[in-house]
C-alpha atoms as a PDB file:
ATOM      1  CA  UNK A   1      98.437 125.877 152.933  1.00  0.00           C
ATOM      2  CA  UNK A   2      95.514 128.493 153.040  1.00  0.00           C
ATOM      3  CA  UNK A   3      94.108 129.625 156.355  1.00  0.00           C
ATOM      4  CA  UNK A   4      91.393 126.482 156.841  1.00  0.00           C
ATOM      5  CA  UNK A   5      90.104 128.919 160.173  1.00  0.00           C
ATOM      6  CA  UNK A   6      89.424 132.507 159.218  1.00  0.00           C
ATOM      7  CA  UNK A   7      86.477 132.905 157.309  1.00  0.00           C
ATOM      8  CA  UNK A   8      83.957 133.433 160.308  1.00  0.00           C
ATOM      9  CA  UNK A   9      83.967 137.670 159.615  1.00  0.00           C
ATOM     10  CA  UNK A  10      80.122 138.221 158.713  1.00  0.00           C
ATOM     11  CA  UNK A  11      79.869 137.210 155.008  1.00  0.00           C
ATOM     12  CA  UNK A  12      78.648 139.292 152.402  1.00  0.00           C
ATOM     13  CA  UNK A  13      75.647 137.022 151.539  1.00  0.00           C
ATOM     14  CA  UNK A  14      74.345 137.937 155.050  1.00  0.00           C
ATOM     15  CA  UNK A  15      72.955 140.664 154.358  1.00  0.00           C
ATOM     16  CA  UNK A  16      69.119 141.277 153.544  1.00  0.00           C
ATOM     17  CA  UNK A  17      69.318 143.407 151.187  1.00  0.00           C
ATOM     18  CA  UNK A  18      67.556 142.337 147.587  1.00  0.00           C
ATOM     19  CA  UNK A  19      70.689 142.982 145.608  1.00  0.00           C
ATOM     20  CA  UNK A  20      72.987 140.362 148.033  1.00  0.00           C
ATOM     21  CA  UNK A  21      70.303 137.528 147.964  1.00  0.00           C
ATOM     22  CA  UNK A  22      69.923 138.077 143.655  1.00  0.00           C
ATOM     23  CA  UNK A  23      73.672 137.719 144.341  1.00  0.00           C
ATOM     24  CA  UNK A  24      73.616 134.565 145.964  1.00  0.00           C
ATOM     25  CA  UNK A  25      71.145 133.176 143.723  1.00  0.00           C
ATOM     26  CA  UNK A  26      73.248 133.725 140.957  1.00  0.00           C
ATOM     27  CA  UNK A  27      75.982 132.308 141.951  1.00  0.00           C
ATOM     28  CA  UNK A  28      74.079 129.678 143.010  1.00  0.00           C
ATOM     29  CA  UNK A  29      73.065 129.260 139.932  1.00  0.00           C
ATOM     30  CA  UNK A  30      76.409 128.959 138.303  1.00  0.00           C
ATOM     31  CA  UNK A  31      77.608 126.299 141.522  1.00  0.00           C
ATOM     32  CA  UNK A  32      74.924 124.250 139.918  1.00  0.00           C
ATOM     33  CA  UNK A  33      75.759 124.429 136.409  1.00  0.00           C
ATOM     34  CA  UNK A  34      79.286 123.497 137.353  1.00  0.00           C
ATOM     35  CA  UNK A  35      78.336 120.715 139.702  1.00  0.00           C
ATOM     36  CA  UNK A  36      76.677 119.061 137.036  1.00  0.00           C
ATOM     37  CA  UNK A  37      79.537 119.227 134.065  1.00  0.00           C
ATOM     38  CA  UNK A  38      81.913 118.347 137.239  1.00  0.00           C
ATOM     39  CA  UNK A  39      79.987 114.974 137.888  1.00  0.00           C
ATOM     40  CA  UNK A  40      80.503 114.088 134.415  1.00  0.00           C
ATOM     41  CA  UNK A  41      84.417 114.670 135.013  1.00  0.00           C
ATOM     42  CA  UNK A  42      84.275 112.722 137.717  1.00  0.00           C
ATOM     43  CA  UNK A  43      83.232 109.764 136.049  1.00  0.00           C
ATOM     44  CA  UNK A  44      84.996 110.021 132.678  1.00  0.00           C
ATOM     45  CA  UNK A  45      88.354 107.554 133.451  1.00  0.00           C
ATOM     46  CA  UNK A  46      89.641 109.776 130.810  1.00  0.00           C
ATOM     47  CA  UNK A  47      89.460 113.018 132.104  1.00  0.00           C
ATOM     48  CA  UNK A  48      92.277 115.213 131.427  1.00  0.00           C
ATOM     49  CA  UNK A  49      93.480 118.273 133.442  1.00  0.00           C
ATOM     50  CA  UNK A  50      92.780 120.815 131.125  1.00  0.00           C
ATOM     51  CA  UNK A  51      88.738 119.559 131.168  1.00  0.00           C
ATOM     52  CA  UNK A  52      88.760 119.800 135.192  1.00  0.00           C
ATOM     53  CA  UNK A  53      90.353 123.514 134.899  1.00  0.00           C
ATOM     54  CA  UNK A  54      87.641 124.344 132.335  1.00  0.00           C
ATOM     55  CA  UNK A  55      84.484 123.129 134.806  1.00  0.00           C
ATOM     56  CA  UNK A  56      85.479 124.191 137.649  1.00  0.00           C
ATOM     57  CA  UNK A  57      86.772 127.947 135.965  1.00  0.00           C
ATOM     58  CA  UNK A  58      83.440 129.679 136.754  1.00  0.00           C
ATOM     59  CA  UNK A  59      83.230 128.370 139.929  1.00  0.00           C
ATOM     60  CA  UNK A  60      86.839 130.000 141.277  1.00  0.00           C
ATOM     61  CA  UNK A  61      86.352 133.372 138.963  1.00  0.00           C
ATOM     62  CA  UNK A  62      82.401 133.872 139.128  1.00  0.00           C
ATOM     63  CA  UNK A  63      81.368 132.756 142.643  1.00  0.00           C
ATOM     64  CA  UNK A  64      81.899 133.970 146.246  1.00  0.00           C
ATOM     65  CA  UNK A  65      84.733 132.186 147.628  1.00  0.00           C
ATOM     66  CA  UNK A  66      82.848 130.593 150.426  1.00  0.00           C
ATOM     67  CA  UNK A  67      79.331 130.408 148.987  1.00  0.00           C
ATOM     68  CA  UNK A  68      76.991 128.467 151.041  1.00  0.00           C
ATOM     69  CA  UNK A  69      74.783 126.389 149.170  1.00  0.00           C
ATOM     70  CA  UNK A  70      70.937 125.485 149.835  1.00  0.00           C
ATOM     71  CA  UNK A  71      70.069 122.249 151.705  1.00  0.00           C
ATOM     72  CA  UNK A  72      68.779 120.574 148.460  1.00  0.00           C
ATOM     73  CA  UNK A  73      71.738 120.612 146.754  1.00  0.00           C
ATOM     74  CA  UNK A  74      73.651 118.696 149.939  1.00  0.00           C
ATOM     75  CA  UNK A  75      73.161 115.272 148.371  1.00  0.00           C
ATOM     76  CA  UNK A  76      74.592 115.912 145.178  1.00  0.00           C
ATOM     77  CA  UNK A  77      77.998 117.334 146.140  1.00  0.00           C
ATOM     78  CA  UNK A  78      78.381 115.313 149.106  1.00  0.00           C
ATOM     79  CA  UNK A  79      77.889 111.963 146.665  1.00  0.00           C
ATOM     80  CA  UNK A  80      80.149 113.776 144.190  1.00  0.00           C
ATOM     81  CA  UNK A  81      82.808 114.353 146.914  1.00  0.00           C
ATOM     82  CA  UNK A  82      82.176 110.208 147.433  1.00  0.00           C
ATOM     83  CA  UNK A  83      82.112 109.334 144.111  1.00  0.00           C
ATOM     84  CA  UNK A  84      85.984 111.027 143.881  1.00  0.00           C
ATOM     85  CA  UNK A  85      87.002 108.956 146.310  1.00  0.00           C
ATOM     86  CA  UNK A  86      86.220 106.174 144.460  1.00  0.00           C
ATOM     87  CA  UNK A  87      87.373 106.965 141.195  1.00  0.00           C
ATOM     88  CA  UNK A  88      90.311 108.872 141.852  1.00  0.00           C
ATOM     89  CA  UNK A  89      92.167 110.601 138.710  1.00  0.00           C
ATOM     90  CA  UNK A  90      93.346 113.616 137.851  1.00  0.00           C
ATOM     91  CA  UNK A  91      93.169 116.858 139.972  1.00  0.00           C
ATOM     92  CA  UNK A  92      91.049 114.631 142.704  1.00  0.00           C
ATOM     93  CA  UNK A  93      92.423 116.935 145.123  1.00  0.00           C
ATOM     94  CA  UNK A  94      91.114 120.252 143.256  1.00  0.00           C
ATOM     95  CA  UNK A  95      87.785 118.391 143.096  1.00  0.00           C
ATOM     96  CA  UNK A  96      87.418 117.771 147.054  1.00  0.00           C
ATOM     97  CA  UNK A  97      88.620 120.986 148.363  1.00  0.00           C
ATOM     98  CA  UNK A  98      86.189 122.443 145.716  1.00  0.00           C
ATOM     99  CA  UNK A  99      82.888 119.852 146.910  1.00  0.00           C
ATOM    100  CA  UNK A 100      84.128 119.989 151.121  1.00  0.00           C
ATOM    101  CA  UNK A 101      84.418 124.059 150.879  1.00  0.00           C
ATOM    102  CA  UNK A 102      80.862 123.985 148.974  1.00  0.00           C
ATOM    103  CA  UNK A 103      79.301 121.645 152.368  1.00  0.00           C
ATOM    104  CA  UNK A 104      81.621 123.234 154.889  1.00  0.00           C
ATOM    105  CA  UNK A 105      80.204 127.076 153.632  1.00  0.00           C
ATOM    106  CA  UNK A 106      76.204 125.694 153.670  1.00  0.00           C
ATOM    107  CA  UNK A 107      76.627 124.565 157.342  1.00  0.00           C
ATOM    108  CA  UNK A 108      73.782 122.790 157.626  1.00  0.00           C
ATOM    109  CA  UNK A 109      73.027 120.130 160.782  1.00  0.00           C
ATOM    110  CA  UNK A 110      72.597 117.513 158.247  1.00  0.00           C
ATOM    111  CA  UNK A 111      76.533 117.371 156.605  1.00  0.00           C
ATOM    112  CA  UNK A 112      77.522 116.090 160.141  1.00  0.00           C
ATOM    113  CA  UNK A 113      77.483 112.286 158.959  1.00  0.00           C
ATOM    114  CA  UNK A 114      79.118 113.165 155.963  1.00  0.00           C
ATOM    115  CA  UNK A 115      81.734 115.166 157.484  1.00  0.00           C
ATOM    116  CA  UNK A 116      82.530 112.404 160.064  1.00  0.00           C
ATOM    117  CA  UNK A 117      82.961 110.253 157.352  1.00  0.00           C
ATOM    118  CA  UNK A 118      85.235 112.881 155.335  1.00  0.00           C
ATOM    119  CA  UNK A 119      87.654 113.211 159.099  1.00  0.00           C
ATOM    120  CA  UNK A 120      87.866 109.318 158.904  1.00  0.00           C
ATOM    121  CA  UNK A 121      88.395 108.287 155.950  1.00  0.00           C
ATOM    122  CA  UNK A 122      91.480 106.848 155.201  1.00  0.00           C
ATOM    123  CA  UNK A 123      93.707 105.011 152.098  1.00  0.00           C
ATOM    124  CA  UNK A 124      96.909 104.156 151.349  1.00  0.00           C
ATOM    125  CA  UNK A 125      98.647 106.673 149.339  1.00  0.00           C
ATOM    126  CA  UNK A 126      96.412 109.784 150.474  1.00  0.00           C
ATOM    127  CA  UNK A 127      97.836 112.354 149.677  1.00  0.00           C
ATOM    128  CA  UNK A 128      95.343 114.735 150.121  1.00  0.00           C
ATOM    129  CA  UNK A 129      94.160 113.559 153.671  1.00  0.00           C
ATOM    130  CA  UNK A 130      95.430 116.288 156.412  1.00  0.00           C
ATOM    131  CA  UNK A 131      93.958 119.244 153.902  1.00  0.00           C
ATOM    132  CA  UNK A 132      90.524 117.052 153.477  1.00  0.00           C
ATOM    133  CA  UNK A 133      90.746 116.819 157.463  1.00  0.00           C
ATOM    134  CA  UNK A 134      91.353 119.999 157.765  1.00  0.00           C
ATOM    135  CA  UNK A 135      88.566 121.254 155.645  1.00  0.00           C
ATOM    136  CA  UNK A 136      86.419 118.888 157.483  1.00  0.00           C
ATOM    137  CA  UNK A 137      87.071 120.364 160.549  1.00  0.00           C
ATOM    138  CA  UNK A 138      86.085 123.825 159.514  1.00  0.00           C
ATOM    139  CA  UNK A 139      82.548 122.571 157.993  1.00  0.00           C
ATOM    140  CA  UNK A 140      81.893 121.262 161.385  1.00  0.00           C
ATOM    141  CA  UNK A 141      83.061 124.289 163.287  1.00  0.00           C
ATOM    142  CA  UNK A 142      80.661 126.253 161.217  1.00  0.00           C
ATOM    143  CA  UNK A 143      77.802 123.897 162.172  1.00  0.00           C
ATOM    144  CA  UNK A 144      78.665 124.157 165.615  1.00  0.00           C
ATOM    145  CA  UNK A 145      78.592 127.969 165.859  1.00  0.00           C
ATOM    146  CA  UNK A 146      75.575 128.544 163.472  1.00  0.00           C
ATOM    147  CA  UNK A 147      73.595 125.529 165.441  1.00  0.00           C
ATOM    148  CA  UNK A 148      75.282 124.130 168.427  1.00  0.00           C
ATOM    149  CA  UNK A 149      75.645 120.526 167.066  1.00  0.00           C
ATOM    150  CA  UNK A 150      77.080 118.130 170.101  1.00  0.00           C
ATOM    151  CA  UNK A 151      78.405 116.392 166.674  1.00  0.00           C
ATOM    152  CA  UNK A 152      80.132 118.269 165.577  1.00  0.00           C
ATOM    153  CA  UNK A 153      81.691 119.752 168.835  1.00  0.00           C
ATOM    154  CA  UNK A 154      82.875 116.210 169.813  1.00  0.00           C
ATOM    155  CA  UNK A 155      84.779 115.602 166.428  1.00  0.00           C
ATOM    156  CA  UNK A 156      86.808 118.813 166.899  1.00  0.00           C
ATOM    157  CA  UNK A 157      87.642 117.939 170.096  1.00  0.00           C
ATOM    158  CA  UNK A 158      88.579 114.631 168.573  1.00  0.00           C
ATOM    159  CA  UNK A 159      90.537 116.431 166.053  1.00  0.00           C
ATOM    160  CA  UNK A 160      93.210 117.632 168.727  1.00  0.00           C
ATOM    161  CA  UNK A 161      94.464 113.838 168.419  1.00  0.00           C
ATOM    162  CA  UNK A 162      94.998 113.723 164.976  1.00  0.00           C
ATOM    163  CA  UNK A 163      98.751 112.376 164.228  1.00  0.00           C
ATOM    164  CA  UNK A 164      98.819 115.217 162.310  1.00  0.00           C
ATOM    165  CA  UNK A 165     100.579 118.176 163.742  1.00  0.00           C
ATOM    166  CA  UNK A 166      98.830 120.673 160.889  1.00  0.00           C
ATOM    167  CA  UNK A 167      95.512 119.224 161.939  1.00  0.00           C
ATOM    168  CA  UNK A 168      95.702 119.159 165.768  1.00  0.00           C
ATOM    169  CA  UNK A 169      96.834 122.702 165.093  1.00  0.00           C
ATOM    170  CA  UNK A 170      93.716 123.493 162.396  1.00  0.00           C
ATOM    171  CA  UNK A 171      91.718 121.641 165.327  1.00  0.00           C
ATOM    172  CA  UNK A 172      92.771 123.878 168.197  1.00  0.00           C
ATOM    173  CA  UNK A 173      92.120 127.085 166.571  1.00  0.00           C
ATOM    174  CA  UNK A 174      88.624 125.722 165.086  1.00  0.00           C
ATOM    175  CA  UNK A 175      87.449 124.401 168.635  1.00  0.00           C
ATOM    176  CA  UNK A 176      88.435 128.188 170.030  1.00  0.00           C
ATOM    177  CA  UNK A 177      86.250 129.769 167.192  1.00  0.00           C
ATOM    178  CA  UNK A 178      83.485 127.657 167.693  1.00  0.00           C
ATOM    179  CA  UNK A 179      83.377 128.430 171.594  1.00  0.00           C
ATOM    180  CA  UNK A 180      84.293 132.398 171.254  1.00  0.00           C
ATOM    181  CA  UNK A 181      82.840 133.333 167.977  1.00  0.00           C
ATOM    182  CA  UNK A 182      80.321 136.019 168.719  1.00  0.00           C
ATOM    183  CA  UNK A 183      77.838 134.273 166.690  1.00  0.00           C
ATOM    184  CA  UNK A 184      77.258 131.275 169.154  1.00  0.00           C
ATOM    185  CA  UNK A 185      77.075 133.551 171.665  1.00  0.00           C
ATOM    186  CA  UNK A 186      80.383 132.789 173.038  1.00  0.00           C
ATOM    187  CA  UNK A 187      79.792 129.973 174.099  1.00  0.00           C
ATOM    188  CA  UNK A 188      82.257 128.890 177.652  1.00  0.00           C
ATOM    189  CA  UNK A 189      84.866 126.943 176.848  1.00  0.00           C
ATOM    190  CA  UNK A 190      84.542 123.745 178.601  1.00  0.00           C
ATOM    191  CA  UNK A 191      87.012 122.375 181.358  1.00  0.00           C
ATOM    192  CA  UNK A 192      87.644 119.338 179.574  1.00  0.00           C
ATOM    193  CA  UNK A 193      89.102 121.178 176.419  1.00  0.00           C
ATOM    194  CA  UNK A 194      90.823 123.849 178.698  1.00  0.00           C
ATOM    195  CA  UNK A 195      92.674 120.558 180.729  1.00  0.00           C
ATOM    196  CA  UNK A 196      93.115 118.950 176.777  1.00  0.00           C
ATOM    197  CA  UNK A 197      94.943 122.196 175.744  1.00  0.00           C
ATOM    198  CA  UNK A 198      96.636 122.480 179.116  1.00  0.00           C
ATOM    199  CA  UNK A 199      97.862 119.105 178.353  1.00  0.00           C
ATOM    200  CA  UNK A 200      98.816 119.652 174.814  1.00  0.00           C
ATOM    201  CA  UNK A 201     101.150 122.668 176.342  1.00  0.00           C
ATOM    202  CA  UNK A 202     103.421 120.461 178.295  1.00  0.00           C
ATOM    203  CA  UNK A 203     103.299 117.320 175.830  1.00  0.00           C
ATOM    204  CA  UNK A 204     102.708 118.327 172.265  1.00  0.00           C
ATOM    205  CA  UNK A 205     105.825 117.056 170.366  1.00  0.00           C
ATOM    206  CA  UNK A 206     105.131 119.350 167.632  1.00  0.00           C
ATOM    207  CA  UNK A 207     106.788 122.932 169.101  1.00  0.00           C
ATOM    208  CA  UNK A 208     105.105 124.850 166.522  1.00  0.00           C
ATOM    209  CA  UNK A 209     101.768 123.961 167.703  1.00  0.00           C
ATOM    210  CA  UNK A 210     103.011 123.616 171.451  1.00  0.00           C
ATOM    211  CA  UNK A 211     103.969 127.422 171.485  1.00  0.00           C
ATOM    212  CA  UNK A 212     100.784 128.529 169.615  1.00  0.00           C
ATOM    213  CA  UNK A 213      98.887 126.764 172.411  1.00  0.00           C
ATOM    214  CA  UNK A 214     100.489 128.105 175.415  1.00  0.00           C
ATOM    215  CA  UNK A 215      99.803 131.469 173.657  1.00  0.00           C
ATOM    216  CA  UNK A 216      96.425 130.023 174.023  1.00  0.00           C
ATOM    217  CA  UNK A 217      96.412 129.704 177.159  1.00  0.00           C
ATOM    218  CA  UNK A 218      97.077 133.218 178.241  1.00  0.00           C
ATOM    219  CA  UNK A 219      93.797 134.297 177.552  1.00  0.00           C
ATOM    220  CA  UNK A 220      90.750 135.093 179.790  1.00  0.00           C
ATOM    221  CA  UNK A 221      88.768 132.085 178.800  1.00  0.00           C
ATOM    222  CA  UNK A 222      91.361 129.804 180.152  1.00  0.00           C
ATOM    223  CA  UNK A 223      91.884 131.567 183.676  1.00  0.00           C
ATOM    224  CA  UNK A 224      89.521 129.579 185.404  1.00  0.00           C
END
């Protein structure tokens, strides 16, 4: 599974320079075009994998990888990433990580209800539920660095629960990004999480994600 935690390095839409934000609108531009063949995809009981490949081609060989999006265009994909759900069919999975990566990049204050529905949702079968909380996760980590959402904080915290090993360990790393990243102004780790973590060092089953948090652990932030 890709790294659902790294990209916090400054992105290369940050910039102010004219070329970067003709950039961005571009490729903008094309997100849009795609989102609306993609809709029609969604909604076609017919759909085939080929045609999903085909929309969503410009997207993963035109576009930034992480491309944040404008606030407008929120309610679209985030009722396209419902309207999967509902439907189902082929390459569903390709679809969400596309639509949750598209919110999770934007960042804005307002995803938080939609992402709190994405890290609950739940049906039989779901195959692509610890990636979908796992990309989850990440949108609200970015909300919570880029504007200190108490939302989004909590569900992180939340997220060191999960029965999932993957995602308590996606949730663990996301929670210490969100505190340290120099963007939120590194933020102090609160005592509650350090006690959680110190917890999760002597009682996480999982040793994979035991180990990675006593290596945690060693670090300034938790010497209090």
């Amino acid at each position: 599974m890709y790294d659902t935690w790294s990209p916090y390095d400054r992105s290369e839409y940050d910039a102010p320079e004219a070329r970067l934000c003709q950039r961005l609108q571009r490729d903008q531009e094309i997100v849009r075009a795609v989102l609306a063949r993609l809709r029609r995809e969604i909604e076609n009981p017919d759909r085939d994998e080929e045609s999903v490949f085909q929309v969503l081609r410009p997207y993963h060989l035109e576009t930034g990888r992480d491309l944040p999006m404008t606030p407008d265009d929120l309610p679209d994909i985030e009722a396209q990433c419902r309207l999967v759900l509902e439907r189902g069919g082929l390459r569903q999975s390709e679809i969400q990580r596309v639509l949750l990566r598209l919110v999770g990049s934007t960042a804005a204050p307002q995803s938080v209800p939609f992402l709190l529905d994405m890290l609950h949702y739940t049906k039989r079968g779901d195959q692509f539920g610890p990636e979908r909380r796992q990309l989850t996760l990440w949108g609200l980590a970015r909300i919570a660095i880029f504007h200190d959402v108490p939302e989004a904080y909590a569900a992180l915290r939340k997220g060191l629960e999960d029965r999932r090993a993957e995602v308590r360990l996606t949730a663990a790393n996301l929670i210490l990004d969100a505190y340290l990243d120099k963007r939120s102004a590194h933020r102090e780790v609160p005592q509650d999480v350090v006690n959680k973590l110190r917890h999760m060092a002597e009682s996480e089953p999982d040793d994979y994600v035991r180990r990675t948090v006593q290596r945690f652990l060693r670090e300034p932030w938790a010497q209090s």
